[in-house]
Protein backbone atom coordinates (compact mmCIF):
# COMPACT_ATOMS: atom_id res chain seq x y z
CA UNK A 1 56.59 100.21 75.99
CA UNK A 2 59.57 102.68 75.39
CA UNK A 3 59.81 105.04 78.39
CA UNK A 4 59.24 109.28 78.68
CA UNK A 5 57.59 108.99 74.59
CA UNK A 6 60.90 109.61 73.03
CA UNK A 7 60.60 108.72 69.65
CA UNK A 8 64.01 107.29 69.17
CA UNK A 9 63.39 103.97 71.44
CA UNK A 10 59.84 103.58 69.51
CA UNK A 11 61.68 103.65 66.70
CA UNK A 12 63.79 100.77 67.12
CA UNK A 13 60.35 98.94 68.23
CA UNK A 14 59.31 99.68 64.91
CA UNK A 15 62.14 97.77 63.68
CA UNK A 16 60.99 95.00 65.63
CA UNK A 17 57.78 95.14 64.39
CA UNK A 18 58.34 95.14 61.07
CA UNK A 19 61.53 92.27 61.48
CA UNK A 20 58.63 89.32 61.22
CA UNK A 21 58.12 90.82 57.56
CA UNK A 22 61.93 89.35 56.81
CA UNK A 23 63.63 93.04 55.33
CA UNK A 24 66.52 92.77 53.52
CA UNK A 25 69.39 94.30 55.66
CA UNK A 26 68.97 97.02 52.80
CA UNK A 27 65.77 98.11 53.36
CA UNK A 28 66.78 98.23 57.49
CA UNK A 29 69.23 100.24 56.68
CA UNK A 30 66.74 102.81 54.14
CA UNK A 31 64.42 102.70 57.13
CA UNK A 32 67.07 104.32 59.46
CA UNK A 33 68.21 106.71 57.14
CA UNK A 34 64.91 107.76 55.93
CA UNK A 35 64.26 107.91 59.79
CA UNK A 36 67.57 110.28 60.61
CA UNK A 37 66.76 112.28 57.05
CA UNK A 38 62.92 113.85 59.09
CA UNK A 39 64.06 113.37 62.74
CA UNK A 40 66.91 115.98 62.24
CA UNK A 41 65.27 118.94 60.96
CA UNK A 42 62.01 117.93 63.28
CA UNK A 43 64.69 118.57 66.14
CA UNK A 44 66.31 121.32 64.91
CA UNK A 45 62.93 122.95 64.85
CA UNK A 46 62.07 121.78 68.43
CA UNK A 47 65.63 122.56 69.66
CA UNK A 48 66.27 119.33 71.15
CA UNK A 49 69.11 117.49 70.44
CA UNK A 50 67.74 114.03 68.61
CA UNK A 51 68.10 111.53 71.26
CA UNK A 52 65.43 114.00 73.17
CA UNK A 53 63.25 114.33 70.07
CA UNK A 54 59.87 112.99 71.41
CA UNK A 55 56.49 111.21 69.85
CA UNK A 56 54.95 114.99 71.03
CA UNK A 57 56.57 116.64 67.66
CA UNK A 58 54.61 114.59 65.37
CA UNK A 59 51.41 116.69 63.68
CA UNK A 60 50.33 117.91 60.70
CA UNK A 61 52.29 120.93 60.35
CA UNK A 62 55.85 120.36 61.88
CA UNK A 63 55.50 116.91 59.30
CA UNK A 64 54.90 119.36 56.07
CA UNK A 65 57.80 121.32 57.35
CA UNK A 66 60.18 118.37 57.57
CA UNK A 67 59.50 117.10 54.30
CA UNK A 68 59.53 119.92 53.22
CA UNK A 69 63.06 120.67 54.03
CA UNK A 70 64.06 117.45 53.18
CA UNK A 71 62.96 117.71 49.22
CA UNK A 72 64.59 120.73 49.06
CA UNK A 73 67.73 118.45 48.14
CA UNK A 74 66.56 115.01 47.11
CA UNK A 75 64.82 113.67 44.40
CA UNK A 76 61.36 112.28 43.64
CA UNK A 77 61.87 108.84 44.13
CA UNK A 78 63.75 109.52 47.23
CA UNK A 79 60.75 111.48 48.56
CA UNK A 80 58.65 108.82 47.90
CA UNK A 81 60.33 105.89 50.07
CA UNK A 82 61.09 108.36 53.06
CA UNK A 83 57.24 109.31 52.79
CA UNK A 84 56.47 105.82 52.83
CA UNK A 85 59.13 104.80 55.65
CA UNK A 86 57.49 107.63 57.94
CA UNK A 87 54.19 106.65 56.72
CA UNK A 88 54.14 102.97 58.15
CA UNK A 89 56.14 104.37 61.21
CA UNK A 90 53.40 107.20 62.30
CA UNK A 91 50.37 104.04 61.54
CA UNK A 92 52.60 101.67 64.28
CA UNK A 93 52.95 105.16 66.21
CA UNK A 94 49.03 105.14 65.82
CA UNK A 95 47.83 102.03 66.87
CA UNK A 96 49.62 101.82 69.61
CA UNK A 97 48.38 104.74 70.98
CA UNK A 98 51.55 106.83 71.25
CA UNK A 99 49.99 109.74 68.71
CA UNK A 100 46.60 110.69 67.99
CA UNK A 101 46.71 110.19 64.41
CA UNK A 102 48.60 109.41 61.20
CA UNK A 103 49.33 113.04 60.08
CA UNK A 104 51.38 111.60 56.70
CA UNK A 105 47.95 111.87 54.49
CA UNK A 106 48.43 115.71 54.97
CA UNK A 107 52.20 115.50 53.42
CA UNK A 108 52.29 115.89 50.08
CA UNK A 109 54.33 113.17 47.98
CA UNK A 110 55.44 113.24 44.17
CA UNK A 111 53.49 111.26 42.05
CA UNK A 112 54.95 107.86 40.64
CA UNK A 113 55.71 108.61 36.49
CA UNK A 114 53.10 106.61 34.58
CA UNK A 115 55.58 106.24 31.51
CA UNK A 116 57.15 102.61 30.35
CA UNK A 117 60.69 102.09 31.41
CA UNK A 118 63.09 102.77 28.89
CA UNK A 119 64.57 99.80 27.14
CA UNK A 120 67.59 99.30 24.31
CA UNK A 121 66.45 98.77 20.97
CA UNK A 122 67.25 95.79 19.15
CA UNK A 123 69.83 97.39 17.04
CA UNK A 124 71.56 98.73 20.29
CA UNK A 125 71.65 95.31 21.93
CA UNK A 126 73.23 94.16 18.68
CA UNK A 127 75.76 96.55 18.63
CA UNK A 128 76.43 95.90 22.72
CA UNK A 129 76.60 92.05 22.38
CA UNK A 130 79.24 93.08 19.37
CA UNK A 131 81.47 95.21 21.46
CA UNK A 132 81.20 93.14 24.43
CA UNK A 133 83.18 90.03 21.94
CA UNK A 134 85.74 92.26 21.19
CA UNK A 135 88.92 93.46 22.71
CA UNK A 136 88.94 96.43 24.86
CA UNK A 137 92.21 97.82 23.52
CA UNK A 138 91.96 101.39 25.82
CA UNK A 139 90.78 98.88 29.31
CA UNK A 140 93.40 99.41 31.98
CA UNK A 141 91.67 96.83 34.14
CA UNK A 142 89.66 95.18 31.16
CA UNK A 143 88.88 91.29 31.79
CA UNK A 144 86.27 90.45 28.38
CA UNK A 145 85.36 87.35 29.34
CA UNK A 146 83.98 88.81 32.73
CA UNK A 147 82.24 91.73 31.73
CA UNK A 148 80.25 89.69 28.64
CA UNK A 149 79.33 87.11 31.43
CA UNK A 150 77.74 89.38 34.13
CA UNK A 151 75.98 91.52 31.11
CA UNK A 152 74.66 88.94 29.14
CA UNK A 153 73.72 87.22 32.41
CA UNK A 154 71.85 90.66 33.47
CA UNK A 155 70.40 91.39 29.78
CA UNK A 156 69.01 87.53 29.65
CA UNK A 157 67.92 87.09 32.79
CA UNK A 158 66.59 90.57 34.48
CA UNK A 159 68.27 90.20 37.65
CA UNK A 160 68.73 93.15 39.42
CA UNK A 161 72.34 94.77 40.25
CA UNK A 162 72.16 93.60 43.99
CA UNK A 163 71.36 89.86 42.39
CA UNK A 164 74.11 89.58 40.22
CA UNK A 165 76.50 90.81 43.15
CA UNK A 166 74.96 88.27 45.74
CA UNK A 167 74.55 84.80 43.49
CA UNK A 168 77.25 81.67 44.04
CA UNK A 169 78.75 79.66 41.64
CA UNK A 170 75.99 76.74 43.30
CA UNK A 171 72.79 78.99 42.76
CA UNK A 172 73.43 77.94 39.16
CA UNK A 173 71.52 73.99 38.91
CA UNK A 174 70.39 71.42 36.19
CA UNK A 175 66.86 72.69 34.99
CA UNK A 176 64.75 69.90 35.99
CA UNK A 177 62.30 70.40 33.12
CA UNK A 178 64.67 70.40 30.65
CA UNK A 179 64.80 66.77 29.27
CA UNK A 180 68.75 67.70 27.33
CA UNK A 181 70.12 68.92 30.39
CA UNK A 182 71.59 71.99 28.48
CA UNK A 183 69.58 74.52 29.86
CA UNK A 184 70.34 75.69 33.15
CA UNK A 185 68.46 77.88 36.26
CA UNK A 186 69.51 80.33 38.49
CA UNK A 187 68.49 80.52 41.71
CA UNK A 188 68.01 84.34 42.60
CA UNK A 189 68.11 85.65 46.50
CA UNK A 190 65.83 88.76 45.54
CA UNK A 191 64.75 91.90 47.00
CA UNK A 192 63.46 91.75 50.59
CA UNK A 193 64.77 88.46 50.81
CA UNK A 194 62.38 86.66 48.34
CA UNK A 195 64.09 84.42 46.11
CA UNK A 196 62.91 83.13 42.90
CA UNK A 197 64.22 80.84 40.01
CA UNK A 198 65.43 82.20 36.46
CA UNK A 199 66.40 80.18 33.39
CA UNK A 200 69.72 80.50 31.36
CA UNK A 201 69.79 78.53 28.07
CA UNK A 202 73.46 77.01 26.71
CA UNK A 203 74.75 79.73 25.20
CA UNK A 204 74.61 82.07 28.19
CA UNK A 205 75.91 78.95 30.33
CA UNK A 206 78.96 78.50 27.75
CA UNK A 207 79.58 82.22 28.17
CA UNK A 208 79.95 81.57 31.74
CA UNK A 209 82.01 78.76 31.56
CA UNK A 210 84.61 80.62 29.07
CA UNK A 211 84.60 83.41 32.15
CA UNK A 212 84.92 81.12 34.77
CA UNK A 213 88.06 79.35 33.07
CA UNK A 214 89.81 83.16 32.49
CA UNK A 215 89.13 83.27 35.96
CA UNK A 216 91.31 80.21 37.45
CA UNK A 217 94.14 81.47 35.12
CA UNK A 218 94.15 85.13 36.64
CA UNK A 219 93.49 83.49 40.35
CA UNK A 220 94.97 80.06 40.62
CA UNK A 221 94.80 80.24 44.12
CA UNK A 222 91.30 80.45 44.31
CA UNK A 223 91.05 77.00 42.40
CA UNK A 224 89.66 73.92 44.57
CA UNK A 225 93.22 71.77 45.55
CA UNK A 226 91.48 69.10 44.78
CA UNK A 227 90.54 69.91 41.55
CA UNK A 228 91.74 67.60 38.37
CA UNK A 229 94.08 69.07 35.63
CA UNK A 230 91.34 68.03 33.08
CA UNK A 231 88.65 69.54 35.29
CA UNK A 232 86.33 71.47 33.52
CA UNK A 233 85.34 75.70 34.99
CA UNK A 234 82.59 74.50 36.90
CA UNK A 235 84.46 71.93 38.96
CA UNK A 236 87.32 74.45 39.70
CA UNK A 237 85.66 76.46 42.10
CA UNK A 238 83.46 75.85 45.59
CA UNK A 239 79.67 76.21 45.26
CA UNK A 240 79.99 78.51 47.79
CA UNK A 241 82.24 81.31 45.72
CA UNK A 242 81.01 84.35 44.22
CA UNK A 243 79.83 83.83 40.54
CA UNK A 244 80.98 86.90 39.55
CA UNK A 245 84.48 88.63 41.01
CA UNK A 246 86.75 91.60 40.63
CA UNK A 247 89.68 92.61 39.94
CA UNK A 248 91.45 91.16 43.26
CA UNK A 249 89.19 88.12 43.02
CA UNK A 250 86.80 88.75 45.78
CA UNK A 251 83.19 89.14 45.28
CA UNK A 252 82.44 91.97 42.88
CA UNK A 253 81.39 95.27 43.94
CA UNK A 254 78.14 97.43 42.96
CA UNK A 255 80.98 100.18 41.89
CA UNK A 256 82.78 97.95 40.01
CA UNK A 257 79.77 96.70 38.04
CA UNK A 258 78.27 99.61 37.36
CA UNK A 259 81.58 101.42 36.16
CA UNK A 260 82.10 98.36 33.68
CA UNK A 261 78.35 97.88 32.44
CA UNK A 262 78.73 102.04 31.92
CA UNK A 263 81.84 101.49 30.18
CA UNK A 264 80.61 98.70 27.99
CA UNK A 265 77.53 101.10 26.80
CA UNK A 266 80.01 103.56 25.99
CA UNK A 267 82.27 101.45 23.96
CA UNK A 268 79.39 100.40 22.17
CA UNK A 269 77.96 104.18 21.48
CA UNK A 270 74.66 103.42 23.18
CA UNK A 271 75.33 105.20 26.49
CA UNK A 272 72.94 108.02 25.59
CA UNK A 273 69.93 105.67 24.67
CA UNK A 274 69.87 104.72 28.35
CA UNK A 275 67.16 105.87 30.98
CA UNK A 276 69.24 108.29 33.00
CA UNK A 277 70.88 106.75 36.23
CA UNK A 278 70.25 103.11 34.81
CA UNK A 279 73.22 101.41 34.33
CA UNK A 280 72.55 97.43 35.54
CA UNK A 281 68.92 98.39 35.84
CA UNK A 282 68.82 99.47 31.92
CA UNK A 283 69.49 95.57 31.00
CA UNK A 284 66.45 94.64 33.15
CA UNK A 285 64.04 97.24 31.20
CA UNK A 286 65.42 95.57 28.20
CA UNK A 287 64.50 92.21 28.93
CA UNK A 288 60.88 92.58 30.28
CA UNK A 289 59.89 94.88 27.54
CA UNK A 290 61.81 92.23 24.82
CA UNK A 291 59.14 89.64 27.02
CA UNK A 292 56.64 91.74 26.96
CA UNK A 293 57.11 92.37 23.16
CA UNK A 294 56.54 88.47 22.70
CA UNK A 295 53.47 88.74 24.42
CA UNK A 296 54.54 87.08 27.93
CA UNK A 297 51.47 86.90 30.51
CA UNK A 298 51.91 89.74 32.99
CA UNK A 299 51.86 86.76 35.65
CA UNK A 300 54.76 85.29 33.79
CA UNK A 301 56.60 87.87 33.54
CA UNK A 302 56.06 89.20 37.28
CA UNK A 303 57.64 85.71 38.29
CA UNK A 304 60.56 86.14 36.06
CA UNK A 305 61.49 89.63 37.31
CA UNK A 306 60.21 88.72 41.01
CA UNK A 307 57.96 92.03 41.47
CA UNK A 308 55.39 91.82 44.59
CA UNK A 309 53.06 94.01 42.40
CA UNK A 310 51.28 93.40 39.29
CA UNK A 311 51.11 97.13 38.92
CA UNK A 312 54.66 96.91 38.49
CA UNK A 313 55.04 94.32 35.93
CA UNK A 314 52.01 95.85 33.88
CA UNK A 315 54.13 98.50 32.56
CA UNK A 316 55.86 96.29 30.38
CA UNK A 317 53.02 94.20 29.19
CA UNK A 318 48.85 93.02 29.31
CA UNK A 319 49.74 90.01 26.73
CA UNK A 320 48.95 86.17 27.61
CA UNK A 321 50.02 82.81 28.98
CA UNK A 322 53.65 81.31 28.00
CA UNK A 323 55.59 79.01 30.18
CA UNK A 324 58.63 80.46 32.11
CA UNK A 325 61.23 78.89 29.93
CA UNK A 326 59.99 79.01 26.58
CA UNK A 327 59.34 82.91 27.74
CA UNK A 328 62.89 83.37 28.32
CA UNK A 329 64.08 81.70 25.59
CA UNK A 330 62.22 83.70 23.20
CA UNK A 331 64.34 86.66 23.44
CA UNK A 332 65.99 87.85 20.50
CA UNK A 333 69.14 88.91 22.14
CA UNK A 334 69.68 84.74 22.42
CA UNK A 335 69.60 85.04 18.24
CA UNK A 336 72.36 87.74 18.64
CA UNK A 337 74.40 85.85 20.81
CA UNK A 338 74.26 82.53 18.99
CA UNK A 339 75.08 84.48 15.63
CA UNK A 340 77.86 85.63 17.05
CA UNK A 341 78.96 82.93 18.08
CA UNK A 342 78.73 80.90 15.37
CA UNK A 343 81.21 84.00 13.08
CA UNK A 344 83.77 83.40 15.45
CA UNK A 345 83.55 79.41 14.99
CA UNK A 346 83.61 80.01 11.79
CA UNK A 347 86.55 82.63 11.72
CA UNK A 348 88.53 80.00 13.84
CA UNK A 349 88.06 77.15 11.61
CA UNK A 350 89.46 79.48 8.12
């Protein structure tokens, strides 16, 4: 037990405790901050310095006060997951007997909005997939055959900003259940360490492959030695390099993808149909509710975008049963693709 019921080394037992629940190294470092965003003020007002902040502070009233403080200069959601840090932290406080209560049920959190996530309509996906295909002329650091890759890969799959950073060239296999052998799945390390399997059909995968061989041209040095002149992208690399890279060839950043996603929606005029602050997150809402709009089974659809809650999920749709793949495939920005696609075969064969 952690000595003189300072609440710092109870903390870090609390961190223990939750470890055998597998957190992402993420949501370890949310529960610190969320920790250090209540235990300052709740010092301040004790006048201790935090290291001496004990389990003594924790009631009712000086918990009202430090929240209250702290949404004086956060937002909602922010609120919500430092309520819900402190909230599991006072119930480990609570059973083992180091306060007398849980006093978070007194603290007042905001309330989760109950409207649908804002998606793209069809026409602005169009008009995206469009711009994405053609040159950007006023890029200083524009690479086209990147940026369609990692935003078609986002729009058609749902995979969350974090995902697209984190996946290898070798989380992309053979999909076992398709018979052709075109198709192709991702496999997705998702949030809090859960991972879960996502399918690509052969037009995303070609899009990949036209990115992958831009790549070995601006980075021959990252090319395998080994690797044949005739070799095609996929053979060029190591399974165990970053599927998508920057500018210096290393692993792409969350600043970097979110600046070019932005800057794609802005080339394309459709930066002001977005849900405010969703840049990679926008391209999920678009794909579940262009699933949910074919009437994918919430249980489907929960897989796809790897929620742990149904609740979650059941904002995009109530419909009924369809099979992972032939879910995914439905989506009409696959149509969009394809006919574009097929113009610029066209245009190359005139």
């Amino acid at each position: 037990m952690p000595g003189h019921h300072r609440l710092a080394p109870w903390f870090e037992e609390f961190l223990v405790h939750r470890s055998t629940a597998k957190p992402s190294p993420n949501t370890l470092k949310a529960y610190r901050q969320d920790y250090r965003s209540i235990a300052d003020p709740l010092a301040r007002a004790a006048g201790v310095a935090l290291a001496e902040l004990t389990v003594e502070v924790i009631g009712k009233g000086s918990m009202r006060a430090a929240f209250a403080d702290y949404a004086r200069s956060h937002q909602a959601a922010s609120i919500r997951r430092c309520w819900s840090t402190w909230n599991m932290l006072c119930e480990f406080l609570f059973t083992a007997d180091a306060i007398v209560a849980n006093p978070m049920s007194s603290v007042l959190r905001p309330k989760v909005p109950k409207t649908l996530p804002k998606a793209f309509r069809a026409d602005s996906v169009e008009r995206l997939i469009t711009t994405l295909q053609s040159p950007d002329e006023g890029g200083t650091r524009a690479w086209a055959e990147r940026d369609f890759a990692v935003i078609l890969t986002g729009l058609l799959t749902g995979m969350r900003a974090a995902e697209l950073i984190a996946v290898d060239l070798g989380d992309l296999r053979d999909d076992a259940s398709d018979g052709a052998g075109s198709a192709k799945v991702i496999h997705v390390h998702g949030k809090g360490n859960k991972e879960r399997v996502v399918t690509v059909e052969p037009v995303v995968v070609d899009v990949l492959g036209d990115y992958l061989a831009s790549r070995s041209e601006r980075f021959p040095d990252t090319v395998r030695r080994r690797s044949s002149t005739g070799a095609g992208p996929w053979d060029r690399f190591r399974a165990s390099d970053p599927m998508f890279v920057g500018r210096d060839g290393q692993r792409i950043t969350r600043g970097t993808l979110q600046y070019r996603v932005e800057r794609a929606y802005r080339r394309a005029g459709i930066n002001g149909d977005r849900a405010k602050g969703a840049l990679v997150h926008q391209l999920r809402h678009t794909f579940a509710t262009a699933m949910a709009d074919q009437n994918v089974s919430v249980y489907t659809l929960m897989r796809m975008l790897g929620h742990e809650s149904m609740n979650t999920t059941q904002r995009y749709t109530t419909g009924a049963g369809t099979a992972v793949r032939g879910a995914a495939a439905l989506n009409p920005a696959y149509e969009l693709v394809g006919r574009s696609a097929a113009s610029r075969d066209a245009g190359s064969h005139e």
